[in-house]
C-alpha atoms as a PDB file:
ATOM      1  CA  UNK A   1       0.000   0.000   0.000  1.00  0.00           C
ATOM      2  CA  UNK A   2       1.478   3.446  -0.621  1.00  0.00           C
ATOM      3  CA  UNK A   3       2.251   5.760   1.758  1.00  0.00           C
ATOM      4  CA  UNK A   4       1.882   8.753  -0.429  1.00  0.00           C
ATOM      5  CA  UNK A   5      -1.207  11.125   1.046  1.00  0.00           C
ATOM      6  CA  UNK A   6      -0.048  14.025  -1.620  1.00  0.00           C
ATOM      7  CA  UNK A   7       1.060  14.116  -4.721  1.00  0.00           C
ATOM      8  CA  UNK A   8       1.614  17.606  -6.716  1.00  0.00           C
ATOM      9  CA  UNK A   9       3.240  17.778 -10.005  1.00  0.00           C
ATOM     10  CA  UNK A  10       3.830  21.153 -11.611  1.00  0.00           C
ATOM     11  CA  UNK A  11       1.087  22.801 -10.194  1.00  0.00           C
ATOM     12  CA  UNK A  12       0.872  26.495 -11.083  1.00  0.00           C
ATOM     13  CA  UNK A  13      -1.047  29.410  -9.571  1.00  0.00           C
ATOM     14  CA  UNK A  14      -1.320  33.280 -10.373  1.00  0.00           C
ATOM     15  CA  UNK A  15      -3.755  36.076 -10.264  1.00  0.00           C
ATOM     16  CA  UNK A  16      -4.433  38.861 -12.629  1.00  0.00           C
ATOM     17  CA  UNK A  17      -3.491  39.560 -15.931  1.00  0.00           C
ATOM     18  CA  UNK A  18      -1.175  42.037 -18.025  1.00  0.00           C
ATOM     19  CA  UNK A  19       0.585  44.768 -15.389  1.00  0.00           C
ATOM     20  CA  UNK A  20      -1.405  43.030 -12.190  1.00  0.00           C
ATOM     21  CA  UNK A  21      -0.048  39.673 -12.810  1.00  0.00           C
ATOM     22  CA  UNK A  22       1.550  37.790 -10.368  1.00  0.00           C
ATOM     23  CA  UNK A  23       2.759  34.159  -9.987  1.00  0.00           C
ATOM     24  CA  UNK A  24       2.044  32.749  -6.981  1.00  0.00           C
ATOM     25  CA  UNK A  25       2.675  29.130  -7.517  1.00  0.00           C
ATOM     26  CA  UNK A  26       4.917  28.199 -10.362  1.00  0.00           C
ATOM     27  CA  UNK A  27       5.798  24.814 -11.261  1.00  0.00           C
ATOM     28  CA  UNK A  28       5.383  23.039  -7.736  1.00  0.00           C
ATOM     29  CA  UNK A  29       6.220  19.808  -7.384  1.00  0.00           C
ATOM     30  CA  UNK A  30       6.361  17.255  -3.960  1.00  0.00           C
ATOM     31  CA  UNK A  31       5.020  14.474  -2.056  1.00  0.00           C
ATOM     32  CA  UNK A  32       3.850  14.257   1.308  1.00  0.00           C
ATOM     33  CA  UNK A  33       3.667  11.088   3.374  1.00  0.00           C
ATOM     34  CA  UNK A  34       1.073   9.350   5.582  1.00  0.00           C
ATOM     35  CA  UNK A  35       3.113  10.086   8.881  1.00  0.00           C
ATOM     36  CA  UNK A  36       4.309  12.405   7.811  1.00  0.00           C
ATOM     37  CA  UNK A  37       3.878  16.220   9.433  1.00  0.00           C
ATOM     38  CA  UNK A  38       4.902  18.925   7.233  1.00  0.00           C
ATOM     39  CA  UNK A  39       5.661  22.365   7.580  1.00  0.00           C
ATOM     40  CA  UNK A  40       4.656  25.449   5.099  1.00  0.00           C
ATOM     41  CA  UNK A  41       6.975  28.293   5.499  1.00  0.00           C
ATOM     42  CA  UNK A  42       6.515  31.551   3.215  1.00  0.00           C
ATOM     43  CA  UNK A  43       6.921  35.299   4.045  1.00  0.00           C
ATOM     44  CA  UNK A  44       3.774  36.877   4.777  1.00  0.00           C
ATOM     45  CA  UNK A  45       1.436  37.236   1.437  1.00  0.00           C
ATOM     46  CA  UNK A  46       3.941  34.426  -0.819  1.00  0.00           C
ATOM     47  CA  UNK A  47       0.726  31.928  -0.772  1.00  0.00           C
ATOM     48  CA  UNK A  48       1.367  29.407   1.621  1.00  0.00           C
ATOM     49  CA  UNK A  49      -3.080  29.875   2.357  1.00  0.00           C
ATOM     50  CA  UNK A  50      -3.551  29.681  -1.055  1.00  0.00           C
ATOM     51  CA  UNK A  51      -1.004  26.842  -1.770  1.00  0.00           C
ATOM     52  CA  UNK A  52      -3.230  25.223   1.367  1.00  0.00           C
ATOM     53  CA  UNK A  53      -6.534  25.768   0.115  1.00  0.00           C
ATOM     54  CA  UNK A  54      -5.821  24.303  -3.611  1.00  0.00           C
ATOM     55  CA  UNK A  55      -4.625  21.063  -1.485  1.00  0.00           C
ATOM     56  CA  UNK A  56      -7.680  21.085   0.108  1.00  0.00           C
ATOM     57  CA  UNK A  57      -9.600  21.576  -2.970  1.00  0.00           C
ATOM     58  CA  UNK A  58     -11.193  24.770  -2.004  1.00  0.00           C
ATOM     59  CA  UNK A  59      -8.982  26.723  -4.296  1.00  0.00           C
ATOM     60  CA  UNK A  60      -8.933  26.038  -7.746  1.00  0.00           C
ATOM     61  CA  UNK A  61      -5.167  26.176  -9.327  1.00  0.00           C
ATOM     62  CA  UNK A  62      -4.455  27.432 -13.430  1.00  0.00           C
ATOM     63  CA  UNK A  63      -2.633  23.580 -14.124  1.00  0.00           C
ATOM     64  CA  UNK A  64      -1.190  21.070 -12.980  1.00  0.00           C
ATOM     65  CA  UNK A  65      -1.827  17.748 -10.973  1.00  0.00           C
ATOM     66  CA  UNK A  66      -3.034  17.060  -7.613  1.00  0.00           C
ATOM     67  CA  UNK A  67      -3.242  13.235  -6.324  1.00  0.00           C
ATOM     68  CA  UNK A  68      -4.878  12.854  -2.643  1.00  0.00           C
ATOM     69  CA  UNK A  69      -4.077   9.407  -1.915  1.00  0.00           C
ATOM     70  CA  UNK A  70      -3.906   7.139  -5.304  1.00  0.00           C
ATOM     71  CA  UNK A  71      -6.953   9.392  -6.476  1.00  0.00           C
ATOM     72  CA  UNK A  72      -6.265  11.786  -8.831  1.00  0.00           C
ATOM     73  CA  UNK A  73      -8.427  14.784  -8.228  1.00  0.00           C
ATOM     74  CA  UNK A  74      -6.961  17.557 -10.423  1.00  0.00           C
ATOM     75  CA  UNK A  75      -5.339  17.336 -13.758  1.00  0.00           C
ATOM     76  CA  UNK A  76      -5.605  20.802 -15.020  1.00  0.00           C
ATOM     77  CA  UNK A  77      -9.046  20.733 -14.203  1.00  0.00           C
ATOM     78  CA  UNK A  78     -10.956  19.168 -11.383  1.00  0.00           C
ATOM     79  CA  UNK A  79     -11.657  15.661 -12.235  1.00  0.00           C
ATOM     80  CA  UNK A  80     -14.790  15.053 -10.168  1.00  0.00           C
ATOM     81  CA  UNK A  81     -17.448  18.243  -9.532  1.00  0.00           C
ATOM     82  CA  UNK A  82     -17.197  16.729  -6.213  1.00  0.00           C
ATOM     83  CA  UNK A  83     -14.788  18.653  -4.375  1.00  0.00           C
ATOM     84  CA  UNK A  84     -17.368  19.096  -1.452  1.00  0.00           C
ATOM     85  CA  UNK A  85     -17.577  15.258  -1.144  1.00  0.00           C
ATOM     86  CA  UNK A  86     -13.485  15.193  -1.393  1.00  0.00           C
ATOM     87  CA  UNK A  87     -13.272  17.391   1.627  1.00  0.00           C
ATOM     88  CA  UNK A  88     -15.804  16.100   3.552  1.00  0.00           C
ATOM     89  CA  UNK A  89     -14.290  12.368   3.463  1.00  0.00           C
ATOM     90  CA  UNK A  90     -10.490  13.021   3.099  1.00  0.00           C
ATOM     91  CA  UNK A  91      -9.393  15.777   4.469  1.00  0.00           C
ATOM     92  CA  UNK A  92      -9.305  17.657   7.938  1.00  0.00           C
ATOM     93  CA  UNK A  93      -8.823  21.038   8.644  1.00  0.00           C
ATOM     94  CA  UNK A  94      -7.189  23.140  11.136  1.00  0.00           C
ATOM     95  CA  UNK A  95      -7.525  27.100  11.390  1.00  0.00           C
ATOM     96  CA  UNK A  96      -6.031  30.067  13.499  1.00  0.00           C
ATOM     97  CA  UNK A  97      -9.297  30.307  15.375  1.00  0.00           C
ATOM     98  CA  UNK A  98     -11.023  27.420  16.719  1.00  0.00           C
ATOM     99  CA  UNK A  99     -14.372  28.244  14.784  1.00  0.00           C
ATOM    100  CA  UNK A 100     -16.314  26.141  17.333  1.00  0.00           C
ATOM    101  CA  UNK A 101     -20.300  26.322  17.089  1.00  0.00           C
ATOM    102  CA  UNK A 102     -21.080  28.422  19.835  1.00  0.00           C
ATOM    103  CA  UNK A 103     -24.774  27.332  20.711  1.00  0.00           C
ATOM    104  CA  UNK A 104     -23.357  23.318  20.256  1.00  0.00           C
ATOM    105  CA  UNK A 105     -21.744  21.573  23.382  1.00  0.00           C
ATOM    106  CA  UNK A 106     -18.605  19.836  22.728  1.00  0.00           C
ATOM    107  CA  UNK A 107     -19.516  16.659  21.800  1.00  0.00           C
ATOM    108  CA  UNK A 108     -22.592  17.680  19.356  1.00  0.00           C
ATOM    109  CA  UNK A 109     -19.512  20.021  17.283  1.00  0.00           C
ATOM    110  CA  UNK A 110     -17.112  16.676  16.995  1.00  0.00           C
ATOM    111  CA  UNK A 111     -20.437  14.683  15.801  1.00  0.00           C
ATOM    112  CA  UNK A 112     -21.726  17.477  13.205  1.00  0.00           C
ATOM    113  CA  UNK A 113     -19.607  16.717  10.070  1.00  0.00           C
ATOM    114  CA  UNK A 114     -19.414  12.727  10.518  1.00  0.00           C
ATOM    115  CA  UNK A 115     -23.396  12.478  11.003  1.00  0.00           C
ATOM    116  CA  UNK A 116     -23.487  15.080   7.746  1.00  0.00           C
ATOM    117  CA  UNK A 117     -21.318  12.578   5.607  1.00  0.00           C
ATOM    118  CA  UNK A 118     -24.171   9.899   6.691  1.00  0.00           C
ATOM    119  CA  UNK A 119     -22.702   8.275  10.426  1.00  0.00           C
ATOM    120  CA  UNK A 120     -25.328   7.341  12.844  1.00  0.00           C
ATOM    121  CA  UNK A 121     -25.488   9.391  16.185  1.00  0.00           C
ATOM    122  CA  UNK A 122     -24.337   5.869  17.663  1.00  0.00           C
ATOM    123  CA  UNK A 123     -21.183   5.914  15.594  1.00  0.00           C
ATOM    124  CA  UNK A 124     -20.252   9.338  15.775  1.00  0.00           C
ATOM    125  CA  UNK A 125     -20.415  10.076  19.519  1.00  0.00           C
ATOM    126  CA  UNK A 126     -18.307   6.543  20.229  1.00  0.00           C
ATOM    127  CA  UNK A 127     -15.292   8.233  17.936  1.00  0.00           C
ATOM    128  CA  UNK A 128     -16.209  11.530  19.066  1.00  0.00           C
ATOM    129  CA  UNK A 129     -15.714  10.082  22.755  1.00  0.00           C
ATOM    130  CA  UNK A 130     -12.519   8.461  21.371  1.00  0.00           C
ATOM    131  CA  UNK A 131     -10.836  11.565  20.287  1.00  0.00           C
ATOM    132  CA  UNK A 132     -11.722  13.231  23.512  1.00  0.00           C
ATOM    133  CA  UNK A 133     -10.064  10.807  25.281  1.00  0.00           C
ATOM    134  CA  UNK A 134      -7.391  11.083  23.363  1.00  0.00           C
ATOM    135  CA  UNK A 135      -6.763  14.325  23.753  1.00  0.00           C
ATOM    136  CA  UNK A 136      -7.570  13.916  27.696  1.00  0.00           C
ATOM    137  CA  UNK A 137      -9.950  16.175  27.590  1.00  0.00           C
ATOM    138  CA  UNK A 138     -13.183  13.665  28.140  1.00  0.00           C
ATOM    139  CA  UNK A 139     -14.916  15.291  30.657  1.00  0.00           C
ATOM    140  CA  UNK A 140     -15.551  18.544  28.657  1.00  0.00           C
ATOM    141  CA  UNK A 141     -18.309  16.833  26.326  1.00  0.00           C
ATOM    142  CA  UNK A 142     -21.026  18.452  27.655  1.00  0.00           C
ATOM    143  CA  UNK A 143     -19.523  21.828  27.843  1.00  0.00           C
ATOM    144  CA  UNK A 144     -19.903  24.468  25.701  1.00  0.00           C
ATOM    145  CA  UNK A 145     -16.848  26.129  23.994  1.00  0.00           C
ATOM    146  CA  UNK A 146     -16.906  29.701  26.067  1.00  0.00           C
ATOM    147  CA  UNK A 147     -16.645  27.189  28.999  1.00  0.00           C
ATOM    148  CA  UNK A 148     -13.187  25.815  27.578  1.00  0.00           C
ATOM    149  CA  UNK A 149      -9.848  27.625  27.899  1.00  0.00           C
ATOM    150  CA  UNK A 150      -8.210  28.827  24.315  1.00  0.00           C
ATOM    151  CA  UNK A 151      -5.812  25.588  24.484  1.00  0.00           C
ATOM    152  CA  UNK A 152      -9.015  23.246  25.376  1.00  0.00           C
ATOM    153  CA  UNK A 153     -11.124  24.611  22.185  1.00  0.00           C
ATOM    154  CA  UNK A 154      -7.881  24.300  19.941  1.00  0.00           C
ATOM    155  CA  UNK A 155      -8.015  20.296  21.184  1.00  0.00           C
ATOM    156  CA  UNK A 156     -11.543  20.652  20.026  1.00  0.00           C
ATOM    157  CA  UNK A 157     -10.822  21.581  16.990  1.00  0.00           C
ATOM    158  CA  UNK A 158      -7.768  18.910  16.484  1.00  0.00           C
ATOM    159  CA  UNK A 159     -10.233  16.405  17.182  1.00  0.00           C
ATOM    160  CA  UNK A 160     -13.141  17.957  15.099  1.00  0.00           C
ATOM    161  CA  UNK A 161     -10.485  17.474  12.002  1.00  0.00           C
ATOM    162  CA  UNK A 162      -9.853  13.800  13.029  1.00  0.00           C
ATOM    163  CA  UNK A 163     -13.901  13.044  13.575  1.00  0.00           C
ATOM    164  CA  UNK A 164     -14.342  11.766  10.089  1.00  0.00           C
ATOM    165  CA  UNK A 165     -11.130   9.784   9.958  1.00  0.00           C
ATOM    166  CA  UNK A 166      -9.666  12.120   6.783  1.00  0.00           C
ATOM    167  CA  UNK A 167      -5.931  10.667   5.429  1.00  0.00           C
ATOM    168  CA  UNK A 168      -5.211  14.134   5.057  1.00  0.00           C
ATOM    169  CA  UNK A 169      -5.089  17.378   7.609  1.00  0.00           C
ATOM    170  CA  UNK A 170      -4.504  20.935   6.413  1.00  0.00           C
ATOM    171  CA  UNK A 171      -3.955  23.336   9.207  1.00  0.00           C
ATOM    172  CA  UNK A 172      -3.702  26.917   8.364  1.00  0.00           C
ATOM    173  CA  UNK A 173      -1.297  28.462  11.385  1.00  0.00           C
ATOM    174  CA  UNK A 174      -2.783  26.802  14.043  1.00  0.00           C
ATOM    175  CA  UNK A 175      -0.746  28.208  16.959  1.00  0.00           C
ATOM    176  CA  UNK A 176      -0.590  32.076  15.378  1.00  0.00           C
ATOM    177  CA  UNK A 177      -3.263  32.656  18.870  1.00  0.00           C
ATOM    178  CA  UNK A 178      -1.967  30.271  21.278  1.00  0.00           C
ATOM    179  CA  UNK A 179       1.833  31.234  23.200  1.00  0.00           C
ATOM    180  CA  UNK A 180       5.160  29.642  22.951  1.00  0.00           C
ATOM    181  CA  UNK A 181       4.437  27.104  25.134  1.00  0.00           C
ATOM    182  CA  UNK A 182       1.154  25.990  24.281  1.00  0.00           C
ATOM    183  CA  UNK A 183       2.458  25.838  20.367  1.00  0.00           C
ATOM    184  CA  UNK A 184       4.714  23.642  20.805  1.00  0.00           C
ATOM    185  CA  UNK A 185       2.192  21.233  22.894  1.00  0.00           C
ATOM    186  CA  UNK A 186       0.035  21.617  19.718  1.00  0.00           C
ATOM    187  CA  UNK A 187       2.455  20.852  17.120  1.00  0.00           C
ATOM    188  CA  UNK A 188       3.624  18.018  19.450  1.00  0.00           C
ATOM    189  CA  UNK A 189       0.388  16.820  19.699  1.00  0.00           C
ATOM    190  CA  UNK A 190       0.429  17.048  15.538  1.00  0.00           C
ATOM    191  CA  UNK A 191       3.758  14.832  14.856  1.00  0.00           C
ATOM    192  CA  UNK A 192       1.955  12.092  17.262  1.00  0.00           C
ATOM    193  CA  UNK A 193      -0.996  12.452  15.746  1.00  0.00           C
ATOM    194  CA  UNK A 194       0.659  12.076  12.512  1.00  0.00           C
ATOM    195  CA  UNK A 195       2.477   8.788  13.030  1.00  0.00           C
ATOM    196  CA  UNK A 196      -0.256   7.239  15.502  1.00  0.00           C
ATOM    197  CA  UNK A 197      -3.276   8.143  12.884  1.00  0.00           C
ATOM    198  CA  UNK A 198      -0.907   7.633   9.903  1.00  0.00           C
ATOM    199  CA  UNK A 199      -2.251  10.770   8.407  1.00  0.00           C
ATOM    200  CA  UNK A 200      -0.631  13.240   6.803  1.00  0.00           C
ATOM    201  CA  UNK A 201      -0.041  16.713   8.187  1.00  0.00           C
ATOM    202  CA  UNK A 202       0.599  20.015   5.835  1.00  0.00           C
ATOM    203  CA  UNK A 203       0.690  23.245   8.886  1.00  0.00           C
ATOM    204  CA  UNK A 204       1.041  26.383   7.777  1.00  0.00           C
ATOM    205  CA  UNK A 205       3.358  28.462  10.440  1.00  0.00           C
ATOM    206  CA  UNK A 206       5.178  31.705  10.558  1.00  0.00           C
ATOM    207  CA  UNK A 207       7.127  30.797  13.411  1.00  0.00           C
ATOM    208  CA  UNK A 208      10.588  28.561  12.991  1.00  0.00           C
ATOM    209  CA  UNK A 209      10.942  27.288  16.327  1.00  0.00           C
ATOM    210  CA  UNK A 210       8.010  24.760  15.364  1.00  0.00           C
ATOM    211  CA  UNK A 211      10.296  23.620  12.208  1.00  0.00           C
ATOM    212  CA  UNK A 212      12.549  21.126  14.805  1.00  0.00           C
ATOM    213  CA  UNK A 213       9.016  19.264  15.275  1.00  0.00           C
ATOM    214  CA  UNK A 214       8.824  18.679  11.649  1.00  0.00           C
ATOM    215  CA  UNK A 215       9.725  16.040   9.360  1.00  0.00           C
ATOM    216  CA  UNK A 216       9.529  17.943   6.375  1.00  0.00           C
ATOM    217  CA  UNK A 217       9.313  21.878   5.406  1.00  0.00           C
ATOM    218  CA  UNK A 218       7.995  23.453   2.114  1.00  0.00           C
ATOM    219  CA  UNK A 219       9.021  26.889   1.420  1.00  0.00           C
ATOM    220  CA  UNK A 220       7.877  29.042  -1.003  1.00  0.00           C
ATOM    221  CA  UNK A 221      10.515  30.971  -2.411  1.00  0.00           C
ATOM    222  CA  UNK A 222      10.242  34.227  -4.706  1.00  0.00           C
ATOM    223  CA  UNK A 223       6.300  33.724  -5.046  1.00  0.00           C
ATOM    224  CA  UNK A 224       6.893  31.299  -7.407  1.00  0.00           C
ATOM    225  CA  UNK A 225       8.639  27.859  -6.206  1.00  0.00           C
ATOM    226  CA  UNK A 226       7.566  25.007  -4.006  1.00  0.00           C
ATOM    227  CA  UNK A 227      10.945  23.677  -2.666  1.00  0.00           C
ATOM    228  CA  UNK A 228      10.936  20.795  -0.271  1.00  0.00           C
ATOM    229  CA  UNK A 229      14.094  20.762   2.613  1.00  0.00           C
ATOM    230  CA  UNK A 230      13.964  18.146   4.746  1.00  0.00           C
ATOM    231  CA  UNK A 231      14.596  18.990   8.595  1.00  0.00           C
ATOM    232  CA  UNK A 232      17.673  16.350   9.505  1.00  0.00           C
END
């Protein structure tokens, strides 16, 4: 079975045309791992969201290929007008903010998107109940989120991207709220994820002390190249 979770090849992105053009993505090419959790580096505005988001199949890129798994899902065009369906069953994501449902209590916001993509209630509260566990934070489930501290709701949310068991989790600086020591707890908490879930982790950060806790980093260089550097 392959490990490969990503697979880009030549993937291009820009924006505008004539004296507003500018390429964002040029040419990309890399793999990312089951296991594997990966660093995105890029100076503020170089398109490490956007970069994110066409791996998630939110954005849609000029060309290129994008496999998720053995599945290719983009080959200069998106191969399925399913993208919704793509997200919803492979892929987990991770934001800044928590983006918790306020009026939902803890468990009822890990149970949402597995009972939307067809779960019973059964199912999806035993996994839901798993993950909080997990993340040792089981006797919050009938809390509500303003009840939780900031590092509690960002376990939430961790867990909310594992509910529907995704190969694949994008998360899009998911410490830039939380301080020095509670970042590295969370991208700690990532890398074991990572290898104990054998998913695949891309995290957008801005900070490089969280690079040691990588396996991998992809920088994007001039707003135009992918390159991949491997942290030894």
């Amino acid at each position: 079975m392959t490990k490969q979770a990503i697979r880009v090849e030549k993937l291009n992105k820009h924006f505008g045309k004539g004296d507003t053009f500018v390429d964002v993505i040029h040419d990309a090419s890399f793999v990312v791992n089951k296991g594997e959790l990966v660093a995105l580096v890029a100076p503020s505005g170089a398109g490490k969201t956007t970069l994110l988001m066409m791996l998630g199949c939110v954005d849609e890129p000029n060309s290129g290929q994008i496999w998720l798994g053995d599945e290719k899902v983009y080959d200069d065009k998106w191969l399925t007008k399913e993208t919704r369906k793509i997200r919803r069953e492979k892929i987990g994501f991770i934001f800044q903010a928590h983006y918790l449902i306020p009026f939902l209590n803890i468990i009822d916001n890990l149970t949402l998107l597995p009972q939307a993509n067809g779960t019973s209630d059964e199912d999806a509260k035993k996994k839901a109940r798993e993950l909080l566990k997990y993340f040792d934070i089981a006797d919050k489930e009938k809390s509500m989120p303003t009840q939780l501290s900031g590092g509690q709701n960002q376990r939430v949310a961790i867990a909310r991207a594992l509910a529907n068991n995704p190969q694949i989790i994008l998360a899009d600086e998911p410490t830039a709220a939380l301080d020095t020591e509670r970042s590295i707890d969370v991208v700690k908490m990532l890398k074991k994820i990572a290898l104990e879930q054998d998913v695949a982790i891309v995290m957008v950060t801005h900070d490089e002390r969280m690079l040691q806790y990588c396996d991998k980093v992809l920088k994007i260089e001039n707003r135009a190249v992918v390159v991949e550097k491997v942290i030894v």
